[in-house]
PDB file of N, CA and C in Angstrom:
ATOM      1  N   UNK A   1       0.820  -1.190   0.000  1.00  0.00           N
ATOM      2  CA  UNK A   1       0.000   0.000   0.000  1.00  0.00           C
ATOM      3  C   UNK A   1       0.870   1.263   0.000  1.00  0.00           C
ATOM      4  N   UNK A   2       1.640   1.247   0.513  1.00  0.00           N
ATOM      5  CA  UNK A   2       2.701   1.935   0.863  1.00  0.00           C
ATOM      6  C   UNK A   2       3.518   2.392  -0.602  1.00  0.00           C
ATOM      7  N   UNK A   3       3.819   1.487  -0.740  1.00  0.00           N
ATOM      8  CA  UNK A   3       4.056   1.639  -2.584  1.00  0.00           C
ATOM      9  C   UNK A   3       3.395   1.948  -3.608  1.00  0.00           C
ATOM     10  N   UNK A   4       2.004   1.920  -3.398  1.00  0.00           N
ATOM     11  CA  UNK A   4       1.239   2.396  -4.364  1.00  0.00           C
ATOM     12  C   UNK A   4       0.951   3.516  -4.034  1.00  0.00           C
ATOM     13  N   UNK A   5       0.907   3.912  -2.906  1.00  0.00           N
ATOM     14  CA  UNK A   5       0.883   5.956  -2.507  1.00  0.00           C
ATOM     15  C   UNK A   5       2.048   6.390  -3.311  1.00  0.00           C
ATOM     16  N   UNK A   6       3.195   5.917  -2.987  1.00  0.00           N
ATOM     17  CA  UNK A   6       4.203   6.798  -3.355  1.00  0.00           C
ATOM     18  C   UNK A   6       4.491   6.435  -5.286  1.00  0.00           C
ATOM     19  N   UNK A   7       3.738   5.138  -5.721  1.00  0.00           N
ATOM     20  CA  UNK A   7       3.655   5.849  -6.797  1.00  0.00           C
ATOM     21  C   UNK A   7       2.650   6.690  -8.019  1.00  0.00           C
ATOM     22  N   UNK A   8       1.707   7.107  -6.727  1.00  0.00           N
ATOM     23  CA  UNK A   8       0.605   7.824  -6.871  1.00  0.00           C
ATOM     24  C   UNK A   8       0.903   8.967  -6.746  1.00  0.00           C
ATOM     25  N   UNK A   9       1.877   9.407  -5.650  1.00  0.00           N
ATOM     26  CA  UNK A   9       2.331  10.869  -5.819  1.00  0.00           C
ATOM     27  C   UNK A   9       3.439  10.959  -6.851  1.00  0.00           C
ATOM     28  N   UNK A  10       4.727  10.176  -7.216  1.00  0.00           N
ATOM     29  CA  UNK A  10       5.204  10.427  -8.045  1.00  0.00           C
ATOM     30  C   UNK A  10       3.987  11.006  -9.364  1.00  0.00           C
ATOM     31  N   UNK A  11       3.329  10.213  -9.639  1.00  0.00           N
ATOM     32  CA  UNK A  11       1.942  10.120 -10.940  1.00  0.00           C
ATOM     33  C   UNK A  11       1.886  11.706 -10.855  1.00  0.00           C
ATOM     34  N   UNK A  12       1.569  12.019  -9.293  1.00  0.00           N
ATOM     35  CA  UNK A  12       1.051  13.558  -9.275  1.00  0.00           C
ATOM     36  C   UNK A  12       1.832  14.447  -9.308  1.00  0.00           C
ATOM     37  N   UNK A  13       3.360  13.875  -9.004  1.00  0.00           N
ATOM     38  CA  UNK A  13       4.063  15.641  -8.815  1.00  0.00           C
ATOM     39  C   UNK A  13       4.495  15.357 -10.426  1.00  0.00           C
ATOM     40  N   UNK A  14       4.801  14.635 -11.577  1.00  0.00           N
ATOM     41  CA  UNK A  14       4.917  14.336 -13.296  1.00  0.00           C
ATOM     42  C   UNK A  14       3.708  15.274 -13.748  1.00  0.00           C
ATOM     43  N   UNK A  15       2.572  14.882 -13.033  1.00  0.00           N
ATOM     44  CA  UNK A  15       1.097  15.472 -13.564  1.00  0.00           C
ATOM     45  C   UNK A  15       1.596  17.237 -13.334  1.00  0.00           C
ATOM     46  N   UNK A  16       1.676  17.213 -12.284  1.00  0.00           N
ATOM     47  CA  UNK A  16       1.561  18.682 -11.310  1.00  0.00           C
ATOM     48  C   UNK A  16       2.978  19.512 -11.882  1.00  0.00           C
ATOM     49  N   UNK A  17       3.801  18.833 -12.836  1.00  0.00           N
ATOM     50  CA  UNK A  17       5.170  19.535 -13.297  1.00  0.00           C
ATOM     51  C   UNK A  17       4.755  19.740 -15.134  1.00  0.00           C
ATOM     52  N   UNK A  18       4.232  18.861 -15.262  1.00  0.00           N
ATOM     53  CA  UNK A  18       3.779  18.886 -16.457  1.00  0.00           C
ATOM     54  C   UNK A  18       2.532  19.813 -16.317  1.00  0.00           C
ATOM     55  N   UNK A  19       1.417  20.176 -16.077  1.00  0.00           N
ATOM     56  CA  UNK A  19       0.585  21.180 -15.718  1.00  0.00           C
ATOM     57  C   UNK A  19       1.007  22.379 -15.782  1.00  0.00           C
ATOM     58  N   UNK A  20       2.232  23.117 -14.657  1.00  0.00           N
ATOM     59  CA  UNK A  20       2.675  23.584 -14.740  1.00  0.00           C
ATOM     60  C   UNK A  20       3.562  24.234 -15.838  1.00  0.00           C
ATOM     61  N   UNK A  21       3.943  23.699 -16.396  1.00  0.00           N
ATOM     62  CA  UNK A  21       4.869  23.858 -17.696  1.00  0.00           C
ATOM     63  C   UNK A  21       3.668  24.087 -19.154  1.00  0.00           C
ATOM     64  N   UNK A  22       2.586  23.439 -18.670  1.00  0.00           N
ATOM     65  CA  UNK A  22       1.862  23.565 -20.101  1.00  0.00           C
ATOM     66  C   UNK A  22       1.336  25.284 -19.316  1.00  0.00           C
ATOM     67  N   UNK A  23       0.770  25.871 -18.438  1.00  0.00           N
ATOM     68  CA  UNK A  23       0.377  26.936 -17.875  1.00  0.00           C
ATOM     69  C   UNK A  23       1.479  27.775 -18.202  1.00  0.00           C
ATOM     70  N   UNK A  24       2.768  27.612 -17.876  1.00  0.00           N
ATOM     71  CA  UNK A  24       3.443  28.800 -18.788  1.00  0.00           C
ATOM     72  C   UNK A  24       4.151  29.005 -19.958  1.00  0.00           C
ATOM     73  N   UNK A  25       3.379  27.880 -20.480  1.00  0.00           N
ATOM     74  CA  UNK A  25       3.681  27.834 -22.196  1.00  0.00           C
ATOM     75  C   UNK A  25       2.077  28.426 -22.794  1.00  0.00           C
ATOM     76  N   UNK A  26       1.313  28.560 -21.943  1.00  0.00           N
ATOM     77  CA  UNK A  26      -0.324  29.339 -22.123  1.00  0.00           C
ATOM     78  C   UNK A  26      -0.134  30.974 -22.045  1.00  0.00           C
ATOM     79  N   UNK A  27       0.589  30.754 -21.232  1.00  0.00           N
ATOM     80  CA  UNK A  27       0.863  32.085 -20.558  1.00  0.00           C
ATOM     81  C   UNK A  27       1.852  32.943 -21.565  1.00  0.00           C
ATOM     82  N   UNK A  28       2.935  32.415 -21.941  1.00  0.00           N
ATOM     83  CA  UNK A  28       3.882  33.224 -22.679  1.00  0.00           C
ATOM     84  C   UNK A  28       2.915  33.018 -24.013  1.00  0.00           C
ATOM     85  N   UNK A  29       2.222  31.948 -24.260  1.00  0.00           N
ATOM     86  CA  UNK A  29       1.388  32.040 -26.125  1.00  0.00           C
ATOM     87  C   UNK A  29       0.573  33.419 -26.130  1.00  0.00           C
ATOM     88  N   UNK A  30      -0.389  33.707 -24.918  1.00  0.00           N
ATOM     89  CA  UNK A  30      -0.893  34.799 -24.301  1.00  0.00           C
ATOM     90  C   UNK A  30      -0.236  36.072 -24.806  1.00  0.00           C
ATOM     91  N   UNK A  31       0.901  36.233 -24.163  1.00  0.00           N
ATOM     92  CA  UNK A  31       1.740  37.368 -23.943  1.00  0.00           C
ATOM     93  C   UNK A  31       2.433  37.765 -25.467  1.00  0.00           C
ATOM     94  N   UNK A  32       2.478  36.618 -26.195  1.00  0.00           N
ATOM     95  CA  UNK A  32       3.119  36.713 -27.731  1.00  0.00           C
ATOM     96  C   UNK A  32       1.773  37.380 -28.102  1.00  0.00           C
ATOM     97  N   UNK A  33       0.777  36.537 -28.163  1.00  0.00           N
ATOM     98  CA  UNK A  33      -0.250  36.847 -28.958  1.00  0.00           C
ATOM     99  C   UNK A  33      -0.657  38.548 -29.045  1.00  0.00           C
ATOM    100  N   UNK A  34      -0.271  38.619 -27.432  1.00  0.00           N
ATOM    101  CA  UNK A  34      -1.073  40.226 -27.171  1.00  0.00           C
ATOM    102  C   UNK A  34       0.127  41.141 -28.189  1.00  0.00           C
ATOM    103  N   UNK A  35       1.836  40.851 -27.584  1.00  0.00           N
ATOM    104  CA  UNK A  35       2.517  41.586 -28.467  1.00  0.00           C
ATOM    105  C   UNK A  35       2.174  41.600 -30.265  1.00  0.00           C
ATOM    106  N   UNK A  36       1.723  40.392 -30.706  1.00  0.00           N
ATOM    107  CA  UNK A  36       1.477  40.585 -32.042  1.00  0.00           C
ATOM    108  C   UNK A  36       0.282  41.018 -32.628  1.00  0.00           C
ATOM    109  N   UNK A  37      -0.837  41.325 -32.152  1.00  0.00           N
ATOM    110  CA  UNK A  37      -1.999  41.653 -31.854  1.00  0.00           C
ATOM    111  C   UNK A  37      -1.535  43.795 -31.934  1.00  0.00           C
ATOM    112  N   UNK A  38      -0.807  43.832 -31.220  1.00  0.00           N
ATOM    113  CA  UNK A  38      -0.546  45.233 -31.292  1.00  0.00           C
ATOM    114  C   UNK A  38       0.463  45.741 -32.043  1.00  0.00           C
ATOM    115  N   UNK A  39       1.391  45.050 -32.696  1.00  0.00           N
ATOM    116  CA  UNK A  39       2.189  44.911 -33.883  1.00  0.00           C
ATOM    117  C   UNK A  39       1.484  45.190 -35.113  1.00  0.00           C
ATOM    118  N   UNK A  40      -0.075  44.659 -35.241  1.00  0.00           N
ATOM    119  CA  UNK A  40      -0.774  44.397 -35.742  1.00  0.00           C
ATOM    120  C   UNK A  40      -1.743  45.766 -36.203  1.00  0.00           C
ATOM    121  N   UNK A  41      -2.035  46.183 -34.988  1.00  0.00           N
ATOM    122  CA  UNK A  41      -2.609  47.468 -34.750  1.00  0.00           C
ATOM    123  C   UNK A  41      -2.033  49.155 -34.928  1.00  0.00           C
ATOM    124  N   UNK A  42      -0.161  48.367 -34.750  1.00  0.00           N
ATOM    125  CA  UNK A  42       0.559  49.574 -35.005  1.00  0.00           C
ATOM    126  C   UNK A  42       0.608  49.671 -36.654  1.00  0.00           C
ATOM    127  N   UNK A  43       0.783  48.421 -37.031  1.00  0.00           N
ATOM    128  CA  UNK A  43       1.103  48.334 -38.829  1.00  0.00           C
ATOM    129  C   UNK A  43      -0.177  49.328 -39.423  1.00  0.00           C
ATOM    130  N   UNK A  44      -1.290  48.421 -38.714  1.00  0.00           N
ATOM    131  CA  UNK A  44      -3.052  49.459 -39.467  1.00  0.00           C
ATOM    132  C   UNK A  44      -2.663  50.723 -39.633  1.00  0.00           C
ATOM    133  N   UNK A  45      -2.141  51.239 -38.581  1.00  0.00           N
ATOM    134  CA  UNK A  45      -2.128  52.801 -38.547  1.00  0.00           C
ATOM    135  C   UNK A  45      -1.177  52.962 -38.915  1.00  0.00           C
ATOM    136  N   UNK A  46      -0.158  52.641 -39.224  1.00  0.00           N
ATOM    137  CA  UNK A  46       1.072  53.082 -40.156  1.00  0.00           C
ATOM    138  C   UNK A  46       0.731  52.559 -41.508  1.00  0.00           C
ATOM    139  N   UNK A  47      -0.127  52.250 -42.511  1.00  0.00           N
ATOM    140  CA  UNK A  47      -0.676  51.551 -43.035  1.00  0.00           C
ATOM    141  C   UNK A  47      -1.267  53.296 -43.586  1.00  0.00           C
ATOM    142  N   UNK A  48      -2.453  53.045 -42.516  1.00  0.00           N
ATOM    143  CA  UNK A  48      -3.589  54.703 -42.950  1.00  0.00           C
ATOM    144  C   UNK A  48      -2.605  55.983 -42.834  1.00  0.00           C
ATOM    145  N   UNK A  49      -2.250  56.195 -41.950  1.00  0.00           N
ATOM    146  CA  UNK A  49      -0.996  57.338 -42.397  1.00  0.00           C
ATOM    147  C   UNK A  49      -0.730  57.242 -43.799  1.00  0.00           C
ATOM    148  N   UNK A  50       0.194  56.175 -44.158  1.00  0.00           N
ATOM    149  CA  UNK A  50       0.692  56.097 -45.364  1.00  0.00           C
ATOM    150  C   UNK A  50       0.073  56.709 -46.329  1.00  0.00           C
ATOM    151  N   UNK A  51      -0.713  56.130 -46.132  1.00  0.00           N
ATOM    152  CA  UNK A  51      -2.190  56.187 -47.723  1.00  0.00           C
ATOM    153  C   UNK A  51      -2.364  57.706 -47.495  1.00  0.00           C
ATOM    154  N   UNK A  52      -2.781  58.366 -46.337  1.00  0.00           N
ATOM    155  CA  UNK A  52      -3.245  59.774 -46.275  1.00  0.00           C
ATOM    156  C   UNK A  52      -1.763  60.661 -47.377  1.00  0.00           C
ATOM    157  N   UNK A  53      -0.586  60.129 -46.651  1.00  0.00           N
ATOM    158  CA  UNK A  53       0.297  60.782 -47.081  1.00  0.00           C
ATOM    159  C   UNK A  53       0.627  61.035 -48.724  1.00  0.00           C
ATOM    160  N   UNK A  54       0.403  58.766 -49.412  1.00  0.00           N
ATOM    161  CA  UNK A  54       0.857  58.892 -50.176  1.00  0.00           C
ATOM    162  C   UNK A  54      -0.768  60.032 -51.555  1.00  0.00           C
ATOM    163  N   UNK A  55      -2.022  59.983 -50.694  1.00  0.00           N
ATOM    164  CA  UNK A  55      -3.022  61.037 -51.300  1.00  0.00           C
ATOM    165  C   UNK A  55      -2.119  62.304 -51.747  1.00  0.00           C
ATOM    166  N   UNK A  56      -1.531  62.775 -50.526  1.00  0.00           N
ATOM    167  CA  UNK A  56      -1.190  64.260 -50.601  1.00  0.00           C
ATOM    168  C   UNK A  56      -0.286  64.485 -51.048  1.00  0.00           C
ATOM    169  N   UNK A  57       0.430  63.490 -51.390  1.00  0.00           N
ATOM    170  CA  UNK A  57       1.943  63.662 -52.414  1.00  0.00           C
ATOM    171  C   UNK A  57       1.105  63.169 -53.974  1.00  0.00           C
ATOM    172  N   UNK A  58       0.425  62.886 -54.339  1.00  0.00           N
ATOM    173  CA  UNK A  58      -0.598  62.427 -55.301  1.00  0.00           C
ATOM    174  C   UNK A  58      -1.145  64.052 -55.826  1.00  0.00           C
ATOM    175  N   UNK A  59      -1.572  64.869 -54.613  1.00  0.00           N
ATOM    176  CA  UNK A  59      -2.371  65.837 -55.114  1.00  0.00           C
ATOM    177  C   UNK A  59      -1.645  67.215 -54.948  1.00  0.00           C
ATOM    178  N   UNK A  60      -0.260  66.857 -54.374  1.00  0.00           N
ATOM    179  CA  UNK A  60       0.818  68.020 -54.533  1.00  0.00           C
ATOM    180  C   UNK A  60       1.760  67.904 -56.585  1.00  0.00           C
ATOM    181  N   UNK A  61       1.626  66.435 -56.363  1.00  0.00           N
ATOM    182  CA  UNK A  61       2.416  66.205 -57.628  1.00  0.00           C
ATOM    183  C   UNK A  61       1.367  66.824 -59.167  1.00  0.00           C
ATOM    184  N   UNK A  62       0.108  66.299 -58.955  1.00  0.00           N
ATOM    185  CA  UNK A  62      -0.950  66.840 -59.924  1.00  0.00           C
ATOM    186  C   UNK A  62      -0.893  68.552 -59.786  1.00  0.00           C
ATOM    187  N   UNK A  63      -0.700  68.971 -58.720  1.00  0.00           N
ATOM    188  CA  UNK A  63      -0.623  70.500 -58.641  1.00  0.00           C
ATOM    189  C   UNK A  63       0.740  70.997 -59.684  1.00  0.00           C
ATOM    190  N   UNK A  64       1.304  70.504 -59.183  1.00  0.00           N
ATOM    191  CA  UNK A  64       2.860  70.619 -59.778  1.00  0.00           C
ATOM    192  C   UNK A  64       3.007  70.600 -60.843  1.00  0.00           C
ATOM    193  N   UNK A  65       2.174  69.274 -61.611  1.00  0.00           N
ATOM    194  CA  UNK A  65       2.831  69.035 -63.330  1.00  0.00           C
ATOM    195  C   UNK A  65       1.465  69.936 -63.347  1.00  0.00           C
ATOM    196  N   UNK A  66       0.583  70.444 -63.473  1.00  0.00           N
ATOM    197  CA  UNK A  66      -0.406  71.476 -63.744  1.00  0.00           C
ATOM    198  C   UNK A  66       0.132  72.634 -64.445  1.00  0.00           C
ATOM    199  N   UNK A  67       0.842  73.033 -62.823  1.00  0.00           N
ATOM    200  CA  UNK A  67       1.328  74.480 -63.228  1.00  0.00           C
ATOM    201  C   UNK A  67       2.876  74.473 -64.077  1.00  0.00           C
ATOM    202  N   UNK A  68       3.335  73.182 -64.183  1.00  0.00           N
ATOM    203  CA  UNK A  68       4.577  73.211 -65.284  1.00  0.00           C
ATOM    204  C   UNK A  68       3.894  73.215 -66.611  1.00  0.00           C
ATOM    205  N   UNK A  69       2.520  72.391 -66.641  1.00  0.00           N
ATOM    206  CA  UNK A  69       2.204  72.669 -68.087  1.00  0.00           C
ATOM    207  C   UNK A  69       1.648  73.613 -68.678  1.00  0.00           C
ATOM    208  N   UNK A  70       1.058  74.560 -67.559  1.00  0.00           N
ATOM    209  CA  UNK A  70      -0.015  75.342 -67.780  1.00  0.00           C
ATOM    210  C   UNK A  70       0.741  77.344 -67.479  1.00  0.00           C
ATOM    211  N   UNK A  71       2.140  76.897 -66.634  1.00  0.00           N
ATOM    212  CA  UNK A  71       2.616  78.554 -66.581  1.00  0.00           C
ATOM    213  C   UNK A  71       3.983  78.392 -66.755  1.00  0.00           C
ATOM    214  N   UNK A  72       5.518  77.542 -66.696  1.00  0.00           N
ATOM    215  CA  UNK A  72       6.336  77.930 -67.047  1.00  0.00           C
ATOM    216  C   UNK A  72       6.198  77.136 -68.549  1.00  0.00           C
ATOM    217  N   UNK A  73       6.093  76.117 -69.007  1.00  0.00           N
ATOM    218  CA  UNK A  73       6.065  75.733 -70.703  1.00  0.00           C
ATOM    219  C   UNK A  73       5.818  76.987 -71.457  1.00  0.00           C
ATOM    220  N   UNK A  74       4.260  77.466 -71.460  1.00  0.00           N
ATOM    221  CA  UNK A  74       3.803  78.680 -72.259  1.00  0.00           C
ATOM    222  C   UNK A  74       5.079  79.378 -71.985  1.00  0.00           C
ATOM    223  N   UNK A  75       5.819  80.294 -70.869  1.00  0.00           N
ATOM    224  CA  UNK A  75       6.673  80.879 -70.730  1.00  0.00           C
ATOM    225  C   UNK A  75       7.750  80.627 -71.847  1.00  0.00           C
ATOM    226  N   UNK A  76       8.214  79.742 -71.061  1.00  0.00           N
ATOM    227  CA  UNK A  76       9.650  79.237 -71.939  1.00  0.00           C
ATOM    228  C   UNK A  76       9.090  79.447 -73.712  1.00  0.00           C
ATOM    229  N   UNK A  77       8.051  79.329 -73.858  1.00  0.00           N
ATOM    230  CA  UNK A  77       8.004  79.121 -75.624  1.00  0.00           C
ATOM    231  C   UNK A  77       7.562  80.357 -75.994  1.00  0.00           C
ATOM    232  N   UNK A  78       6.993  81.561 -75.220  1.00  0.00           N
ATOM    233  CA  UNK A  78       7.285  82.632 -75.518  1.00  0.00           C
ATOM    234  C   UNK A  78       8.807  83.485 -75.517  1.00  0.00           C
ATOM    235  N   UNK A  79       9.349  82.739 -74.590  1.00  0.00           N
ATOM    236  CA  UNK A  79      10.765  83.385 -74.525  1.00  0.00           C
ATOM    237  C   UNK A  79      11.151  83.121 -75.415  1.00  0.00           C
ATOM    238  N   UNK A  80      11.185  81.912 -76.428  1.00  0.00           N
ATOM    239  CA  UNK A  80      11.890  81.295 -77.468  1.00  0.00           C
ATOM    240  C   UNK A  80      11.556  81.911 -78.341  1.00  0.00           C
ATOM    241  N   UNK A  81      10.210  81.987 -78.616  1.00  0.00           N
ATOM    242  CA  UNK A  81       9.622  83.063 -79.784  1.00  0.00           C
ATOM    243  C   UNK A  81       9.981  84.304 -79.606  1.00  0.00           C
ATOM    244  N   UNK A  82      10.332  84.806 -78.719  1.00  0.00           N
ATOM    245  CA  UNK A  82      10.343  86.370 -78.454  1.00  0.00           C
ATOM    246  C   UNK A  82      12.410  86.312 -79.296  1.00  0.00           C
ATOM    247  N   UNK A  83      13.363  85.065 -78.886  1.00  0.00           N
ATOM    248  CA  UNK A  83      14.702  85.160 -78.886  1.00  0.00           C
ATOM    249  C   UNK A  83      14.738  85.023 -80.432  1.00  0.00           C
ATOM    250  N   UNK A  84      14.014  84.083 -80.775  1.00  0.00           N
ATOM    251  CA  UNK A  84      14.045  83.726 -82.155  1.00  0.00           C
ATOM    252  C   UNK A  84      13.347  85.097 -83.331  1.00  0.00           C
ATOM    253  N   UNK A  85      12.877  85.807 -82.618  1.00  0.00           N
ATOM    254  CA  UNK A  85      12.241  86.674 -83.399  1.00  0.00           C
ATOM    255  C   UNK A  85      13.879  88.135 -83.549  1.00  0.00           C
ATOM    256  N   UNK A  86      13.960  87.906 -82.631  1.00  0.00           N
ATOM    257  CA  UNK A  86      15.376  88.721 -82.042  1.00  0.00           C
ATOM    258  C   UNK A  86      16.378  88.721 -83.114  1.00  0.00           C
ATOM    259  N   UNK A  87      16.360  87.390 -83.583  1.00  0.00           N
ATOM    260  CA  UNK A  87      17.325  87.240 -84.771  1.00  0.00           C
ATOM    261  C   UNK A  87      17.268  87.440 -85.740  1.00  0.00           C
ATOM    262  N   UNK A  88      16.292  87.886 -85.911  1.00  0.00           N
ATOM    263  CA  UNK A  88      16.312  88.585 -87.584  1.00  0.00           C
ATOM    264  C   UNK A  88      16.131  90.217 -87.834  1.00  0.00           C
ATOM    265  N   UNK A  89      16.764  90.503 -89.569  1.00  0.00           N
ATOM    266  CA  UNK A  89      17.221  91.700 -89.465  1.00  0.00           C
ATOM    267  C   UNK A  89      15.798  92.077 -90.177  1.00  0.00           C
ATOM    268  N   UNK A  90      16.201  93.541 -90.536  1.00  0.00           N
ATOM    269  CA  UNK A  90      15.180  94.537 -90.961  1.00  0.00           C
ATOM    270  C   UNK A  90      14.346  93.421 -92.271  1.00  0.00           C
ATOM    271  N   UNK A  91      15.283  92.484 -93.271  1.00  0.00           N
ATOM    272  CA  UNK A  91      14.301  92.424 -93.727  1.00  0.00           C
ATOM    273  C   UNK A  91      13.638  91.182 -93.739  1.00  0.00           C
ATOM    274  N   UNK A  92      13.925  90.240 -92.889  1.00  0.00           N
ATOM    275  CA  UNK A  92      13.443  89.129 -91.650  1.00  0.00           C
ATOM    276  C   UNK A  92      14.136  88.237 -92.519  1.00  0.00           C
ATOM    277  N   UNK A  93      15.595  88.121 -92.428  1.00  0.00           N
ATOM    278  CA  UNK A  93      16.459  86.954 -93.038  1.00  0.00           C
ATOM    279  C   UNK A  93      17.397  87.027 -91.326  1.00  0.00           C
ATOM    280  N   UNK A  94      17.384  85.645 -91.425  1.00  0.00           N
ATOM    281  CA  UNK A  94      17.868  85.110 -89.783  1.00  0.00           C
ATOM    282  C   UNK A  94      19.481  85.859 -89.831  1.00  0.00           C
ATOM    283  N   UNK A  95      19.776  86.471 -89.017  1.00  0.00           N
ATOM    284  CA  UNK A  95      21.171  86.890 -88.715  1.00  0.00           C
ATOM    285  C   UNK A  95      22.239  85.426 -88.307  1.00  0.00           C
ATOM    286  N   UNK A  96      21.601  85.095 -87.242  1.00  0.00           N
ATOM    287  CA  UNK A  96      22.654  83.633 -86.982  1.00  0.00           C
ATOM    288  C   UNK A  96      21.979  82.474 -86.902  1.00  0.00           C
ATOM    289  N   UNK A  97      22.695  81.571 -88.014  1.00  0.00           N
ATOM    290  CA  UNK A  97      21.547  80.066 -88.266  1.00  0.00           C
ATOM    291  C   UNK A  97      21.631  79.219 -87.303  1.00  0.00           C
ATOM    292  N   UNK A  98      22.678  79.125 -86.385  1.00  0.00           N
ATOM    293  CA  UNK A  98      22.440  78.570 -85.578  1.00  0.00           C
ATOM    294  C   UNK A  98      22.207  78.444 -84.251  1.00  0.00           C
ATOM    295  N   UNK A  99      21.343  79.684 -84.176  1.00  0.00           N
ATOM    296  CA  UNK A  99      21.151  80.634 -82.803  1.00  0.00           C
ATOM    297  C   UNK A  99      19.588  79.791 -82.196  1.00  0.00           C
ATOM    298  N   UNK A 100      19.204  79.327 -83.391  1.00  0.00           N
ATOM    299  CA  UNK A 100      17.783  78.840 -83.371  1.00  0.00           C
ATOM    300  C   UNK A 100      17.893  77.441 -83.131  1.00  0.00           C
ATOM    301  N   UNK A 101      19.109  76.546 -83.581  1.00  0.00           N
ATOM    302  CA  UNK A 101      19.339  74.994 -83.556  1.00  0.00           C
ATOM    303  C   UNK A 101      20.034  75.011 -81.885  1.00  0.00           C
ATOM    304  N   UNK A 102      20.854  75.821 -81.528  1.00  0.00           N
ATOM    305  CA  UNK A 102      21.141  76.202 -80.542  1.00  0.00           C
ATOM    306  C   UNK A 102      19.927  76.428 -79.219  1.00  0.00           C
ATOM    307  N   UNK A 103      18.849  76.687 -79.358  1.00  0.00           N
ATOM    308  CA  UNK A 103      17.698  77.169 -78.512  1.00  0.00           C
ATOM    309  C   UNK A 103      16.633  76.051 -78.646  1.00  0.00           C
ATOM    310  N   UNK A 104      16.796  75.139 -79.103  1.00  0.00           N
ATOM    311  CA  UNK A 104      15.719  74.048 -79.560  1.00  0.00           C
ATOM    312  C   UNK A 104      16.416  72.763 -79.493  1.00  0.00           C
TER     313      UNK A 104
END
């Protein structure tokens, strides 16, 4: 009888070590989970930032090629017309031929 207690408690302190060990392998799965869970939550919002940002670099860049097509181009091709006009004499024969291959 005597022998079968003690290998009834052995049974229990294997049970009671093993228990134990599965409880803080619960415990740390827990503690991962929560860290990746908020890993998770940080990405979302670095995620929506992004997008807001990459909008406003979207609607800075459309601003941008706008006004390159719409106020310095015209510019520049009036300047050209205005330089190219420059070059000719009284009776509109080009002074220098290659003032114009030069500008283009």
């Amino acid at each position: 009888m005597n022998q079968n207690m003690s290998k009834v408690n052995v049974i229990l302190e294997k049970s009671s070590s093993t228990n134990a060990k599965f409880e803080q392998f619960m415990a740390n799965v827990i503690e991962q989970d929560k860290k990746v869970e908020m890993n998770i939550q940080d990405l979302q919002k670095n995620g929506q930032t992004m997008m807001s940002h990459i909008t406003q670099l979207q609607v800075y860049s459309t601003r941008h090629e706008n006004l390159f097509k719409k106020v310095f181009l015209p510019i520049i091709d009036d300047l050209l017309k205005f330089m190219l006009s420059m070059n000719r004499d009284k009776h509109d024969r080009v002074v220098d031929a290659d003032f114009g291959v030069t500008l283009e």
